[in-house]
Protein backbone atom coordinates (compact mmCIF):
# COMPACT_ATOMS: atom_id res chain seq x y z
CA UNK A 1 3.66 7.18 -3.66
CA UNK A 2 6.36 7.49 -6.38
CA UNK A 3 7.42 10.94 -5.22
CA UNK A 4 8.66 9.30 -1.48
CA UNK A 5 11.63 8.46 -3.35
CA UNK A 6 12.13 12.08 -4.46
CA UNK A 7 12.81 13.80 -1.00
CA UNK A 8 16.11 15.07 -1.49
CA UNK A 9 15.17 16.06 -5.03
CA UNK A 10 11.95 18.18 -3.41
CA UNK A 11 14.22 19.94 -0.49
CA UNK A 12 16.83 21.09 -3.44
CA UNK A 13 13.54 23.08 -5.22
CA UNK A 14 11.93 23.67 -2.20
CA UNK A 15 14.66 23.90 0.41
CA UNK A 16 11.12 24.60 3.50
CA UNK A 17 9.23 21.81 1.77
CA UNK A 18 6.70 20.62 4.37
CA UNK A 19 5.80 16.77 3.80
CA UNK A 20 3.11 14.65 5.30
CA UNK A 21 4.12 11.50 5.22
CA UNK A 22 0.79 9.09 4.73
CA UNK A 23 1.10 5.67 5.77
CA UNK A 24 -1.20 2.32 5.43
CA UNK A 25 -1.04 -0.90 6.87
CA UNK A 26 1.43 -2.85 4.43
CA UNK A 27 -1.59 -5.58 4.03
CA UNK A 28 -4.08 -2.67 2.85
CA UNK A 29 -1.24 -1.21 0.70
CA UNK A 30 -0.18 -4.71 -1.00
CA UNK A 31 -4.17 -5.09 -1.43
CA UNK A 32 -4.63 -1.83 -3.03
CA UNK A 33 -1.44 -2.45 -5.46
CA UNK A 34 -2.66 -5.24 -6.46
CA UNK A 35 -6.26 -3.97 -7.45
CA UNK A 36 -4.92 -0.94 -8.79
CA UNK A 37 -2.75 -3.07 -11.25
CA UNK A 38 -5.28 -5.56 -12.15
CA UNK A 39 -7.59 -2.28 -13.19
CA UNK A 40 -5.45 0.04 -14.66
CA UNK A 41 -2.31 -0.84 -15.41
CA UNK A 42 -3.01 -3.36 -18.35
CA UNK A 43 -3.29 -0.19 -20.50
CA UNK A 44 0.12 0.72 -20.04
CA UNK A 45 1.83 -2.83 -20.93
CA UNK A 46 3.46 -3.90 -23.88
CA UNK A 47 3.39 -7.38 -22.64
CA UNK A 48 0.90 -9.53 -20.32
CA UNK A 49 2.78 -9.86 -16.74
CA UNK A 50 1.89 -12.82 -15.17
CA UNK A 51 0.51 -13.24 -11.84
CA UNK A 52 3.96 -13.51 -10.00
CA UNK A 53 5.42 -10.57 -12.01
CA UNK A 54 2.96 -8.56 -10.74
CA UNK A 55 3.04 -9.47 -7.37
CA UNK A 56 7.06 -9.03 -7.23
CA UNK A 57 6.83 -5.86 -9.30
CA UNK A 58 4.17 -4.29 -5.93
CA UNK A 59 7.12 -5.69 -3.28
CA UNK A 60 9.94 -4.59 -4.45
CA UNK A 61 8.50 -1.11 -5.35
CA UNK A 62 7.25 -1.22 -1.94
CA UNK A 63 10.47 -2.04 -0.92
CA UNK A 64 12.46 0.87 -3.10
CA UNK A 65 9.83 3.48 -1.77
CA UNK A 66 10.68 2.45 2.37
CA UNK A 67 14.20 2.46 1.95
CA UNK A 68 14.02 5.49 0.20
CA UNK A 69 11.70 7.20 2.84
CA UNK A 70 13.72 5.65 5.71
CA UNK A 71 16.86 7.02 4.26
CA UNK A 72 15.86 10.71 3.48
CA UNK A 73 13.39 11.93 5.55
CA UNK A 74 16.27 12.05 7.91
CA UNK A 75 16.94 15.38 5.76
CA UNK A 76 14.17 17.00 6.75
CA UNK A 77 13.62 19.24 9.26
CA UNK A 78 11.52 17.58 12.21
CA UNK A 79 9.09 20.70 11.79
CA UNK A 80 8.71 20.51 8.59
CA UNK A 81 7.66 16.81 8.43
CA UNK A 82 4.76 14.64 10.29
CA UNK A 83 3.57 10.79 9.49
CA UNK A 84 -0.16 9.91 9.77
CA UNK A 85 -1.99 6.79 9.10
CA UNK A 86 -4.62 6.41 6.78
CA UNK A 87 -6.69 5.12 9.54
CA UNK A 88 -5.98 7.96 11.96
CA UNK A 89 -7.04 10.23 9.04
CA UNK A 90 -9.89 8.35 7.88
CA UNK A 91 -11.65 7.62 11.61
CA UNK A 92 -10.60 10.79 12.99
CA UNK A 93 -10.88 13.46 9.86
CA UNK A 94 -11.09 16.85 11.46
CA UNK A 95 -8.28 15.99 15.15
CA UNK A 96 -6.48 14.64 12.24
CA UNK A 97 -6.64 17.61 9.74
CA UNK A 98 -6.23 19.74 12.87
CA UNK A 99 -3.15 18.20 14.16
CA UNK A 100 -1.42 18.80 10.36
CA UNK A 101 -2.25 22.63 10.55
CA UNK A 102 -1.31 22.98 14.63
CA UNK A 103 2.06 21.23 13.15
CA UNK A 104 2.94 23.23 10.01
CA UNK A 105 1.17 26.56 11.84
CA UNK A 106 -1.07 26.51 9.47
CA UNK A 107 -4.07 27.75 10.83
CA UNK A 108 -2.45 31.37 11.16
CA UNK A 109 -2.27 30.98 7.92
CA UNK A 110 -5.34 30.35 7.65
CA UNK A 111 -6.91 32.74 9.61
CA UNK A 112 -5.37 35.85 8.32
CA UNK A 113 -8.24 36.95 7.00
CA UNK A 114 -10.27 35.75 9.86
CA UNK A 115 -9.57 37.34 13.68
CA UNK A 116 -9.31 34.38 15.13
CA UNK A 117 -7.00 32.02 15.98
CA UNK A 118 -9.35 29.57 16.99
CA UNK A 119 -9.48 26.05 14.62
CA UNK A 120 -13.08 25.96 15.09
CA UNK A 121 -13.91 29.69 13.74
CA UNK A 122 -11.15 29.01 11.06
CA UNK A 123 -11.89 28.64 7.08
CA UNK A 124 -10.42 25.43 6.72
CA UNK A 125 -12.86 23.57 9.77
CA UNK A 126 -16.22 25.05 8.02
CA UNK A 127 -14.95 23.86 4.73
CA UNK A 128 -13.84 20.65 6.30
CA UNK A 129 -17.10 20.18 7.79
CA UNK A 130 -18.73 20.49 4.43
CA UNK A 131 -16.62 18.62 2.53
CA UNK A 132 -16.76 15.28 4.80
CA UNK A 133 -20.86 16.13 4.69
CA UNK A 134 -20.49 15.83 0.79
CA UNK A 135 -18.18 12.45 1.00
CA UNK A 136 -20.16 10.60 3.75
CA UNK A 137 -21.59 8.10 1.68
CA UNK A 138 -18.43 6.79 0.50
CA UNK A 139 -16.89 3.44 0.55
CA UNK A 140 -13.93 2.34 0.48
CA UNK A 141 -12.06 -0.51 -2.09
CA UNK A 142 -12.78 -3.89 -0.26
CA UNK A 143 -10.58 -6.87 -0.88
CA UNK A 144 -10.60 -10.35 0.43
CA UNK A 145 -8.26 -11.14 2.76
CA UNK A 146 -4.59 -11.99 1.72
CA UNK A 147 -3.14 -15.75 1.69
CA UNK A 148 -1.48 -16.48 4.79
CA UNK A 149 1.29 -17.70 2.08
CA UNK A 150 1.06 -14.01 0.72
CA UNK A 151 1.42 -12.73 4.35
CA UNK A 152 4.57 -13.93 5.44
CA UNK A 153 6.04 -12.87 2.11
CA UNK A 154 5.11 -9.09 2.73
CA UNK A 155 5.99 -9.72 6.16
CA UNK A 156 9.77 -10.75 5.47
CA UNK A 157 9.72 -7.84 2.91
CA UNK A 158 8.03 -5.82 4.48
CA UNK A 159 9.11 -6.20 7.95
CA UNK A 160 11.12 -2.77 8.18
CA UNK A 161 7.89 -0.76 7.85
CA UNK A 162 5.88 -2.96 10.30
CA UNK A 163 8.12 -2.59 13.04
CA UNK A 164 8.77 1.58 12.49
CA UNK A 165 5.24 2.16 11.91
CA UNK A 166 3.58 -0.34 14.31
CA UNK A 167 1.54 -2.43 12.34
């Protein structure tokens, strides 16, 4: 997530970046923050954070990160860029996959060494296919939900992202 904030820093190195933009519901992403600290980041401190460091420390990095995003990827070419949701992706794998190479013309790409042009003939479906066959028994990080109290906090944060994204 860091490198969102690095957009204009990526199109001066790689002036035809392509960037796919991933996107959660801000509840899911606050939830996942929040495990992800309580699990791994107490290796990294020099000091123990309290509860409502934490917490602040996962909205206003959220916060830095969408007005980043919002800002620059107004630099990038429309073609070169599309936003999916982790849901979209994670419901609807392969339409989803297929929409990212039928965007960035991948699946020429693709298919150079294949002679077709179709996505279902092409290298990265059957791999696709294989892949999600491998990963089906996966399960996602549950959490409990969030405090209502907790809520309306990442809602008045986060409101910005709600609105542009639909959530």
């Amino acid at each position: 997530p860091v490198h969102t904030s690095r957009i204009e820093l990526l199109l001066q190195l790689f002036p035809n970046a392509q960037f796919v933009y991933m996107h959660r519901h801000p509840y899911d992403v606050f939830l996942s923050a929040a495990n992800m600290a309580d699990t791994t980041y107490w290796y990294t401190y020099l000091n123990t954070p309290s509860d409502t460091m934490i917490q602040e420390f996962i909205l206003k990095q959220y916060e830095i990160l969408w007005e980043d995003y919002e800002r620059d990827c107004r630099l990038i070419n429309k073609n070169n860029i599309l936003e999916v949701s982790f849901d979209e992706l994670t419901t609807n794998t392969i339409p989803t996959i297929q929409k990212l190479y039928q965007h960035f013309g991948w699946l020429q790409q693709d298919n150079d060494n294949n002679d077709s042009d179709s996505w279902e003939t092409s290298n990265m479906y059957s791999k696709l296919q294989k892949e999600l066959s491998d990963v089906k028994s996966y399960k996602k990080n549950t959490f409990r939900p969030l405090h209502p109290a907790l809520q309306q906090i990442i809602n008045e944060r986060w409101g910005p992202s709600f609105d542009r994204l639909g959530y």
